[in-house]
Every structure is written in C-alpha cells, then in structure tokens.
N, C-alpha and C. Protein backbone atom coordinates (compact mmCIF):
# COMPACT_ATOMS: atom_id res chain seq x y z
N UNK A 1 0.85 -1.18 0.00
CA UNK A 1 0.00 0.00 0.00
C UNK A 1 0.89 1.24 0.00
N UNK A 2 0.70 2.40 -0.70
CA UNK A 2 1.19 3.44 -0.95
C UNK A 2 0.48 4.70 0.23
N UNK A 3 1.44 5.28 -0.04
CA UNK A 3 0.58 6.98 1.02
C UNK A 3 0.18 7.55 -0.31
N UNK A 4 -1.08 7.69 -0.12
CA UNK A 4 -2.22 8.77 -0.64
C UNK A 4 -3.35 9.27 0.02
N UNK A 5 -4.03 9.90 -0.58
CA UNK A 5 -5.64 10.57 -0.09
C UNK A 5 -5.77 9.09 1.09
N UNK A 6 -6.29 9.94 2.03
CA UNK A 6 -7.39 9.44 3.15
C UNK A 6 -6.82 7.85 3.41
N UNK A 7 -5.50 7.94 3.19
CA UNK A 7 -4.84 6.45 3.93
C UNK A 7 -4.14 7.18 5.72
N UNK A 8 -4.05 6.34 6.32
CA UNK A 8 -3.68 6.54 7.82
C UNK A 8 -2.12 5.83 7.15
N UNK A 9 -1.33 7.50 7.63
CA UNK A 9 0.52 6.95 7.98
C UNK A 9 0.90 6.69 9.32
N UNK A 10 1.65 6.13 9.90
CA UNK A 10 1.94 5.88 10.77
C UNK A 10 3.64 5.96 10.43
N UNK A 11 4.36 6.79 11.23
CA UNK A 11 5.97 6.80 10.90
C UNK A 11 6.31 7.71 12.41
N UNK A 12 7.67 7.45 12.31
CA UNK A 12 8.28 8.10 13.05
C UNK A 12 9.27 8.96 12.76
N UNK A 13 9.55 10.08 13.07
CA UNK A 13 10.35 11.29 12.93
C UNK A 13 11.03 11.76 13.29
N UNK A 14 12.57 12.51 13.09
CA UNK A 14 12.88 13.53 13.75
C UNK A 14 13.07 14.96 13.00
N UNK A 15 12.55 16.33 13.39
CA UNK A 15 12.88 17.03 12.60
C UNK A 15 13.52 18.07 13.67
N UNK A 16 14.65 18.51 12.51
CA UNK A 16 15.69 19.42 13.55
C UNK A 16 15.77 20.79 12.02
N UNK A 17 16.62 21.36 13.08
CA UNK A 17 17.05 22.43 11.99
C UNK A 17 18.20 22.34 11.43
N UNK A 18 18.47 23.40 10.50
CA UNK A 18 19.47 23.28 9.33
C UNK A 18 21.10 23.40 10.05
N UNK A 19 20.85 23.63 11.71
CA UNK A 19 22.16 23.14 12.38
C UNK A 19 21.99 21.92 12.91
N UNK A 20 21.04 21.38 13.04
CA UNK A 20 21.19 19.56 13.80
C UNK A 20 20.64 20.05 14.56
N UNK A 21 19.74 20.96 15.13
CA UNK A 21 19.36 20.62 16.67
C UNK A 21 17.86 19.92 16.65
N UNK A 22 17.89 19.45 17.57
CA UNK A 22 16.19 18.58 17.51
C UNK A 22 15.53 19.75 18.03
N UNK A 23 14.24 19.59 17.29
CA UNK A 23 12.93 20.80 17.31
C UNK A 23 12.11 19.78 17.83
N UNK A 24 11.58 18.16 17.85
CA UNK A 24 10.59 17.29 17.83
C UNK A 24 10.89 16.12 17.21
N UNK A 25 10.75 15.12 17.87
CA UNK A 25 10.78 13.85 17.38
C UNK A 25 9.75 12.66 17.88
N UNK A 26 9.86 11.82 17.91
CA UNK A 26 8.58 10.82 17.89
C UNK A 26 9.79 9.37 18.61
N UNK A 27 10.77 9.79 19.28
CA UNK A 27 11.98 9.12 19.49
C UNK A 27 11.41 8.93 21.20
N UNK A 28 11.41 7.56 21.39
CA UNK A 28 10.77 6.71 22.66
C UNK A 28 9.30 6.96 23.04
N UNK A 29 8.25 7.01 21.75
CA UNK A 29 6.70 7.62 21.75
C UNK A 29 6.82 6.59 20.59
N UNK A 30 5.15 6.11 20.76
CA UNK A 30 4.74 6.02 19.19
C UNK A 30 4.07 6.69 18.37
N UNK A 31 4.59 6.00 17.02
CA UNK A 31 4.67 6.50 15.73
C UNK A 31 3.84 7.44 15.82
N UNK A 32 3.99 8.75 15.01
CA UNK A 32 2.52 9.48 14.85
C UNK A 32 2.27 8.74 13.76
N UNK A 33 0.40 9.20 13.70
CA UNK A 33 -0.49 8.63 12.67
C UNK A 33 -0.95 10.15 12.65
N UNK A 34 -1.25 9.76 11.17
CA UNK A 34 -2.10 11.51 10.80
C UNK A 34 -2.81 10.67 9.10
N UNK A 35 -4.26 11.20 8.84
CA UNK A 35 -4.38 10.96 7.67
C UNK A 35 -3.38 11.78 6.38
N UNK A 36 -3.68 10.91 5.92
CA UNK A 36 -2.69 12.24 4.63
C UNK A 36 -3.90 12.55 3.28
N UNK A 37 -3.27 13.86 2.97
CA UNK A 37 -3.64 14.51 2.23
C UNK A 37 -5.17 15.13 2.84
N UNK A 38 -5.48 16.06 4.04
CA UNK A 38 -6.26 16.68 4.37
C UNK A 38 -5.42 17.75 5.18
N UNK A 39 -4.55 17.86 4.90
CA UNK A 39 -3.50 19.18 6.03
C UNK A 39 -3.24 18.50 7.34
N UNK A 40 -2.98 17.44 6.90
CA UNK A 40 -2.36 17.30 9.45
C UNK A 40 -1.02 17.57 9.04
N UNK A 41 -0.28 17.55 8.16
CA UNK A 41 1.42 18.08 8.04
C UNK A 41 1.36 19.51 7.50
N UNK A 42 3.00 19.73 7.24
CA UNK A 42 3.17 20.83 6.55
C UNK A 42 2.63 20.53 5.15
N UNK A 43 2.88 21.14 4.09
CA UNK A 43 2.33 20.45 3.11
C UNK A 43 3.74 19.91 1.96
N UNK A 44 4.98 21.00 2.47
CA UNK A 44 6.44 20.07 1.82
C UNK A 44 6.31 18.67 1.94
N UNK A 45 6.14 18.31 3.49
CA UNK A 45 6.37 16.75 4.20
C UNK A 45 4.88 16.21 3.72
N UNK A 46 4.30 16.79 3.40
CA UNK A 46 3.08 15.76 2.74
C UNK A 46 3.50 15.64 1.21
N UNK A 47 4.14 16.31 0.75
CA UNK A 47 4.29 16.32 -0.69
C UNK A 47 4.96 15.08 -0.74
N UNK A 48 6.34 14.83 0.34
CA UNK A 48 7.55 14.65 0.19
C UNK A 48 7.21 12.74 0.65
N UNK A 49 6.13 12.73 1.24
CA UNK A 49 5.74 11.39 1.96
C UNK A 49 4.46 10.81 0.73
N UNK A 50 4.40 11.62 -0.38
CA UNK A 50 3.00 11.06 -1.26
C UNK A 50 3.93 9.74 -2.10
N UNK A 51 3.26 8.34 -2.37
CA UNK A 51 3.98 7.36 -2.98
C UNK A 51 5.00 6.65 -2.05
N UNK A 52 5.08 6.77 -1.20
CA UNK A 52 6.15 6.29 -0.05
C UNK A 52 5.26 4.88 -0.17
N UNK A 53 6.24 3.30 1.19
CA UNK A 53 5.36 2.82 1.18
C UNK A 53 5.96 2.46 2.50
N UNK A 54 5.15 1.58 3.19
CA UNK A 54 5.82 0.51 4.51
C UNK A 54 7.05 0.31 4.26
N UNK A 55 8.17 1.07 5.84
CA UNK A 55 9.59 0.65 5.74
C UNK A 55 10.34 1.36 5.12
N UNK A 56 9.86 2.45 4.46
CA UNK A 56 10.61 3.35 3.40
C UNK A 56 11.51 4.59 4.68
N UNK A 57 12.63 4.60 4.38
CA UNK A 57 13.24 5.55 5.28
C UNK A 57 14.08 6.82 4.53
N UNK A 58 13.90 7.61 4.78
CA UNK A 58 14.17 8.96 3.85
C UNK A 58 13.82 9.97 4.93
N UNK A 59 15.44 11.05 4.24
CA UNK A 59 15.39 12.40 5.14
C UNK A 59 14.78 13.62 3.61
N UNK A 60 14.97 14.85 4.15
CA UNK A 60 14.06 15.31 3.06
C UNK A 60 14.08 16.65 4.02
N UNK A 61 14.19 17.95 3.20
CA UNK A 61 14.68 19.20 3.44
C UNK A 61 13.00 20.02 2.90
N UNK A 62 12.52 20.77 3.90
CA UNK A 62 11.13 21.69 3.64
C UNK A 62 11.27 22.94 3.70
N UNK A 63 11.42 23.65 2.98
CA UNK A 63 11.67 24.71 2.46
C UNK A 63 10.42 25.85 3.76
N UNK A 64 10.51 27.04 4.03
CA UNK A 64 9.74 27.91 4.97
C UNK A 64 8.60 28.23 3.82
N UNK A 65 8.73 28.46 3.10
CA UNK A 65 7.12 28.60 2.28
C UNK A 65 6.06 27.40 2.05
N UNK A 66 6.92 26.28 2.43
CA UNK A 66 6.11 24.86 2.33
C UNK A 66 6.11 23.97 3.40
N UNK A 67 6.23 25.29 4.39
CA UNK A 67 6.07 24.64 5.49
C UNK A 67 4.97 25.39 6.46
N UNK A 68 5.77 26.38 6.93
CA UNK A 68 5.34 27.79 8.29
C UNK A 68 5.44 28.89 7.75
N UNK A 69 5.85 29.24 6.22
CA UNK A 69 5.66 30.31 5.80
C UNK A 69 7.24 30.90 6.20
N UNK A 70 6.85 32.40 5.66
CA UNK A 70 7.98 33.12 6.13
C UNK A 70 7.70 34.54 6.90
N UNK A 71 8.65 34.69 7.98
CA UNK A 71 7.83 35.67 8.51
C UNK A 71 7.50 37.31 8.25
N UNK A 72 6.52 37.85 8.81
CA UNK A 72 5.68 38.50 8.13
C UNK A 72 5.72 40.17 9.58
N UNK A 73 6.01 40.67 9.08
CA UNK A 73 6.59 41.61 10.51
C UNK A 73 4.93 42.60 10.56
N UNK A 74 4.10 42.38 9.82
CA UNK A 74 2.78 42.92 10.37
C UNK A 74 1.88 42.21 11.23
N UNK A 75 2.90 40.92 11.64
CA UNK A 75 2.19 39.70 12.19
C UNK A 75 2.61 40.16 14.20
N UNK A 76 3.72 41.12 13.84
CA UNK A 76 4.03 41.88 15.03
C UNK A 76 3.41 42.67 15.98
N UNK A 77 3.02 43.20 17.25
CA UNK A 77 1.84 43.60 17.46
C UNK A 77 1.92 43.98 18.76
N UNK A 78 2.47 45.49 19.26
CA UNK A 78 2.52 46.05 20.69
C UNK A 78 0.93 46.34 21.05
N UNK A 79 0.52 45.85 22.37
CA UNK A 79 -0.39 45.90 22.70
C UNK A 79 -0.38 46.08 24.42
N UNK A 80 -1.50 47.08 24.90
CA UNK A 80 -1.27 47.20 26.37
C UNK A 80 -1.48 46.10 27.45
N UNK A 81 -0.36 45.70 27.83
CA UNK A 81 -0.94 44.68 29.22
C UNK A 81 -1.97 44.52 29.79
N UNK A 82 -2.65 45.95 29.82
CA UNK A 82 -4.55 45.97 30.56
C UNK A 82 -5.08 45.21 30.30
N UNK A 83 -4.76 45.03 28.65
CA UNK A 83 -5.85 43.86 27.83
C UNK A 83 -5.45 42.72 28.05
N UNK A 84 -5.15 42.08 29.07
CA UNK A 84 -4.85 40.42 29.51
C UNK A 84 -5.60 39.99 30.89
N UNK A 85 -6.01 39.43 30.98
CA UNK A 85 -7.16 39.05 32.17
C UNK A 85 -5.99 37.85 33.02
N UNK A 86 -6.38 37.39 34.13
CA UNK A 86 -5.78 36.73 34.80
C UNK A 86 -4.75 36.77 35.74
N UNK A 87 -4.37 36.12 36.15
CA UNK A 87 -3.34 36.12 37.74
C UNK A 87 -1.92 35.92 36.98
N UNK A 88 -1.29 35.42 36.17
CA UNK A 88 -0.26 34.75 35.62
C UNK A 88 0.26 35.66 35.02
N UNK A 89 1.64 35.50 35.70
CA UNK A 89 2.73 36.54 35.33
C UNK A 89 2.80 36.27 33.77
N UNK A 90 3.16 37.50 33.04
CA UNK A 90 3.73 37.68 31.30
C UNK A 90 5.35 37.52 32.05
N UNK A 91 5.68 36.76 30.79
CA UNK A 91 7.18 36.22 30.53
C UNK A 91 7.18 36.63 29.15
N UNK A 92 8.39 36.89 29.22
CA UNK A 92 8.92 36.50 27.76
C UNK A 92 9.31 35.56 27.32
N UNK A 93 8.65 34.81 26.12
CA UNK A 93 8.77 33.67 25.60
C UNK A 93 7.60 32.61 25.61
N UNK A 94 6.31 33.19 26.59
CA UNK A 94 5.49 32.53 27.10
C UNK A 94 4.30 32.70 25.70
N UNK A 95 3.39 32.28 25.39
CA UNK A 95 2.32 31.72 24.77
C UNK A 95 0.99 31.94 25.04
N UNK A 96 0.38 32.83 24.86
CA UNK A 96 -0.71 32.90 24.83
C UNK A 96 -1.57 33.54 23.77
N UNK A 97 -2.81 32.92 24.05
CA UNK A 97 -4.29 33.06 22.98
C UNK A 97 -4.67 34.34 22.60
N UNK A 98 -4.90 34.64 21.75
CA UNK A 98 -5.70 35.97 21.56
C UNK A 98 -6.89 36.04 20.54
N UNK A 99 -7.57 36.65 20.90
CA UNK A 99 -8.80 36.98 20.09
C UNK A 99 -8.41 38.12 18.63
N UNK A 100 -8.11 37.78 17.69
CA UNK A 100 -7.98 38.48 16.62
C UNK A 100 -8.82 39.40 15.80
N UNK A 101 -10.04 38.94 16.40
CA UNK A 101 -11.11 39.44 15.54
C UNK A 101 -11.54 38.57 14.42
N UNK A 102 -11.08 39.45 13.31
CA UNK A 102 -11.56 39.06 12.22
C UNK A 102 -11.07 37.80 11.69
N UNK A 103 -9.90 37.57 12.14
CA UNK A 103 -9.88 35.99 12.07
C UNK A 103 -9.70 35.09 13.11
N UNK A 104 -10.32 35.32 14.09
CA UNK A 104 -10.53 34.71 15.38
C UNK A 104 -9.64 34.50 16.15
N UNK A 105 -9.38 33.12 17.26
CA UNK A 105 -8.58 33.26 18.02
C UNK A 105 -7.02 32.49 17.51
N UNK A 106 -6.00 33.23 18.08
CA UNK A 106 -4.31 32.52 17.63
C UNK A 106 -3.54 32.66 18.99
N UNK A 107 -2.52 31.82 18.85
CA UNK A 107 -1.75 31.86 19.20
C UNK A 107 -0.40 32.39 19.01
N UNK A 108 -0.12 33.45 20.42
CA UNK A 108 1.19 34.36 20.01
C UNK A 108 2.25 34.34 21.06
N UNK A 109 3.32 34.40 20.29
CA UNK A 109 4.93 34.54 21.57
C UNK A 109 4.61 35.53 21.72
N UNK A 110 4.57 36.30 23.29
CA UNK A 110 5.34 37.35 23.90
C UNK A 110 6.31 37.53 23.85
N UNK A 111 7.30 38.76 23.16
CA UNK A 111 8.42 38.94 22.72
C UNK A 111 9.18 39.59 23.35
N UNK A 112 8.47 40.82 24.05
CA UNK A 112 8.76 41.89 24.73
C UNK A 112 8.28 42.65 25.83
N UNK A 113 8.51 43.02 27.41
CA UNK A 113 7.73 43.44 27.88
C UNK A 113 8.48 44.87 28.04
N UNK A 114 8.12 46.34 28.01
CA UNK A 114 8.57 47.30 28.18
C UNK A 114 7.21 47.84 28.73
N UNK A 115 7.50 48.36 30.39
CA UNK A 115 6.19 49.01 31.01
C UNK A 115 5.14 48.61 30.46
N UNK A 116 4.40 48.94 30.17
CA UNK A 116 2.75 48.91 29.89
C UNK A 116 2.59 48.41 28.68
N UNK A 117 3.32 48.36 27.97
CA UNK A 117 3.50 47.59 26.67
C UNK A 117 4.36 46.12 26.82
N UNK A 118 3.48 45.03 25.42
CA UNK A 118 3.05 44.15 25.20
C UNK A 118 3.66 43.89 23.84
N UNK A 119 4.91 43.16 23.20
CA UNK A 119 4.87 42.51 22.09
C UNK A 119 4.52 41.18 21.69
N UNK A 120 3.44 41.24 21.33
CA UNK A 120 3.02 40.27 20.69
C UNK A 120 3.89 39.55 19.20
N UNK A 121 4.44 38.27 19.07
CA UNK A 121 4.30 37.77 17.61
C UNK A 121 3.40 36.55 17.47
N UNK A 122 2.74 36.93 16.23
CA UNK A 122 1.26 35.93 15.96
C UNK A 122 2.55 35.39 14.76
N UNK A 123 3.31 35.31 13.93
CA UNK A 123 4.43 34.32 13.67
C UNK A 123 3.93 33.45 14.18
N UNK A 124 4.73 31.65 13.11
CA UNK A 124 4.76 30.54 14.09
C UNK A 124 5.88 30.44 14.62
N UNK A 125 6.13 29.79 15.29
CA UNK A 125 7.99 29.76 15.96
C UNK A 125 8.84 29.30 15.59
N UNK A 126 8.30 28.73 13.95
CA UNK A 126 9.12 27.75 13.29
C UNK A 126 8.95 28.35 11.91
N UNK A 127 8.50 29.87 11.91
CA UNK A 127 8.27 30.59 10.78
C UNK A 127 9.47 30.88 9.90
N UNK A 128 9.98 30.97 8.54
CA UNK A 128 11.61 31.21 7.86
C UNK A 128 12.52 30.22 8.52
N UNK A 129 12.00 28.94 8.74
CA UNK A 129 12.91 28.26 8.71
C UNK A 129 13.00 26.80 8.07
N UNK A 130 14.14 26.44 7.56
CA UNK A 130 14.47 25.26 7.19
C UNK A 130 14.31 24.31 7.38
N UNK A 131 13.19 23.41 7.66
CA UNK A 131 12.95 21.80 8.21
C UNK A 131 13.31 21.02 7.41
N UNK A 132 14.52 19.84 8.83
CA UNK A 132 15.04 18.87 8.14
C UNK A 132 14.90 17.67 8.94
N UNK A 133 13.46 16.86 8.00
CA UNK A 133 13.05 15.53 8.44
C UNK A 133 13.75 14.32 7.94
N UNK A 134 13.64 13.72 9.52
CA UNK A 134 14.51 11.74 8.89
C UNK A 134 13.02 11.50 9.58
N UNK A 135 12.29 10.47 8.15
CA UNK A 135 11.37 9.87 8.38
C UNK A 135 11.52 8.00 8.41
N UNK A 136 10.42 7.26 9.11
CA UNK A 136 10.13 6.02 8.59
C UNK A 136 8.79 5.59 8.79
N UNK A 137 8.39 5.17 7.49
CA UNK A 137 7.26 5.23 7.75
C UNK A 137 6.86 3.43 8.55
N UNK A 138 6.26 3.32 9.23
CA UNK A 138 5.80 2.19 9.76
C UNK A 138 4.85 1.34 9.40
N UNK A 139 3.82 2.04 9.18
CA UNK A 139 2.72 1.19 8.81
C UNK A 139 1.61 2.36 7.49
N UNK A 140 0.74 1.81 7.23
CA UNK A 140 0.06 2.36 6.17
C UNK A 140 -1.21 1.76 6.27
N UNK A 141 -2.57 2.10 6.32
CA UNK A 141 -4.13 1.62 6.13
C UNK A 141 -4.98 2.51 5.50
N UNK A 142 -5.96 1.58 5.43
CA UNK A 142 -6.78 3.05 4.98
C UNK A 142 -7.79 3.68 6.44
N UNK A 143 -7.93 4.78 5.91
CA UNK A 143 -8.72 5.31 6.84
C UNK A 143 -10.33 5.06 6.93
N UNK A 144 -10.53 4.93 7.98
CA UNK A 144 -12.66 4.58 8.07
C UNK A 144 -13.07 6.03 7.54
N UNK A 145 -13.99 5.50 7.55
CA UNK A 145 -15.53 7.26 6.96
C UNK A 145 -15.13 7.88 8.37
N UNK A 146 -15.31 7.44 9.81
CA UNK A 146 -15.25 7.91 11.07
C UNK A 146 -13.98 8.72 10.94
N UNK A 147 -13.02 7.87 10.72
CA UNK A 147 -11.87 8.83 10.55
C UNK A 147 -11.83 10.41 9.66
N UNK A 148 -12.17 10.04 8.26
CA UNK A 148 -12.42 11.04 7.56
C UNK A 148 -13.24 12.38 7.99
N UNK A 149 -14.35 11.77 7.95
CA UNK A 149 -15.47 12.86 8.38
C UNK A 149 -15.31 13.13 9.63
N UNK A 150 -14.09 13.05 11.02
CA UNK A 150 -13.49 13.54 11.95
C UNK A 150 -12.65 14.12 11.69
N UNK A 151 -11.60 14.22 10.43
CA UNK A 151 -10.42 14.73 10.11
C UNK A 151 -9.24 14.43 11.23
N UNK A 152 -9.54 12.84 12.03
CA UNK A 152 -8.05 12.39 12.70
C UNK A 152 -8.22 11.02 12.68
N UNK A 153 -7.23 10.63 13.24
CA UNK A 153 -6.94 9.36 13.56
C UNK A 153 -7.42 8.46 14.71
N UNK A 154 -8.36 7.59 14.98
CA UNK A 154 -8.54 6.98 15.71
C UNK A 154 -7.37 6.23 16.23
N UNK A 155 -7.80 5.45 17.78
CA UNK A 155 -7.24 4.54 18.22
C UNK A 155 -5.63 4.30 18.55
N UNK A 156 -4.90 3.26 18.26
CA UNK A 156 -3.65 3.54 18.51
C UNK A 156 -2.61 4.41 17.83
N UNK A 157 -2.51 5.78 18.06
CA UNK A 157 -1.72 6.44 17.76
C UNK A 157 -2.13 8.06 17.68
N UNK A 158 -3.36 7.78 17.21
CA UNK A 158 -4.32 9.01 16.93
C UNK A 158 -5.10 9.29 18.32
N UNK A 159 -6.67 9.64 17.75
CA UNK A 159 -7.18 10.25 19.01
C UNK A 159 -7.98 9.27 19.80
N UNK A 160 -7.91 9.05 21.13
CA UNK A 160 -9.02 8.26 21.79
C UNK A 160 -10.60 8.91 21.70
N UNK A 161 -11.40 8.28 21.39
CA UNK A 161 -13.33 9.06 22.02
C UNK A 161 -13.17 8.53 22.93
C-alpha cells in the first residue's frame, strides 16, 4: 500500500534544523499517525511522503514557504498589558491566545515586555525556517468514513473518544 488521499501513515520522525538541533521527534513515543492529504502536516512533508510505502526511510529538506511560511513583521503587534485578564505573570517567551477578531482566536509569543506595553508575535515559531526531516514510515491503512469525516486518527496512535 502506498501513502495517498485518506490512507492513515503511521511513521516516526525527527525534525531538527538546518544546524542539527532537535525541534521534535517521535523518538521513545509512538509513531505518529495523521491521515494524509487533508493538512495534518506541513504540506512540503506531505508532498515529500506522497507514494512512499511501509519501511521506506528517507530524510528530506522543507523549504519555509512549504512549510510555516515566512515571517511577516505585520504579524508583530505592541499591545497594552490591561488587555490580559488573569493572575499569571507575562514572561517573555510565554504563549498565549488571543482573540484576533476578524480571524478569530491565535496563538502568540510574547516577545517583549517594556512598562505597559506588550509585544506580541502571531508568527509561528518555526516561521523562515528550514525543516530537516529523517522519516520512517511504519505502517500504512486506509482510513474509516469515522476517521475522515473527523479529520483524525482513531485509536492507537491518533485520538481516543
């Protein structure tokens, strides 16, 4: 069986950056499963995993536009501390939600705190950069209707109901 539309991959990963450092791996966890070809990857590493089959092991370089994009400095965003509700100290480097409006809610690094001001980046954290995956893929099935029309993976690897 091949990886295409609405088959369940199952592989394991490591992806680091264009110096070797590990960003995430799947190293003493099992395999992720993700359907393919509905967006659960970037879409390089979905390109790069289409025709693969069981056992196939390959590294493979994802370019920032085919991955996280590249970053975008209007994605930048000083905003007053007032506007944060809660007990929990702001850090820098810390993560939190915001209501965008018009395109609802994201997630942003705090970049900066200066007095009363707030830098926000809505960036991903892995935005302009180079991903470099060593894959193997493990197993290959197809996916149920349940799966599909959930857009994940059941059961071992994916999501429990």
């Amino acid at each position: 069986m091949r990886v295409e539309q609405n088959k369940v991959v199952m592989m394991h990963y490591k992806l680091t950056d264009k110096d070797g450092n590990v960003i995430d791996t799947s190293e003493g966890r099992d395999p992720l499963a993700y359907i393919h070809g509905i967006g659960a990857l970037v879409p390089g590493l979905e390109q790069e995993l289409e025709s693969k089959i069981k056992g196939d092991k390959f590294s493979t370089v994802v370019q920032p536009e085919d991955a996280y994009g590249n970053r975008d400095e209007e994605l930048v965003r000083v905003v007053p501390k007032s506007g944060f509700q809660g007990e929990e100290e702001m850090t820098v480097g810390m993560q939190v939600q915001i209501d965008t409006g018009d395109k609802g809610l994201a997630i942003a690094t705090l970049t900066a705190i200066e007095g009363d001001d707030i830098t926000l980046d809505l960036n991903h954290p892995l935005s302009d950069m180079e991903l470099h995956f060593d894959i193997e893929i493990t197993d290959i099935r197809e996916a149920s209707e349940d799966e599909i029309s959930h857009g994940h993976v059941h059961g071992a690897g994916g999501h429990q109901h």
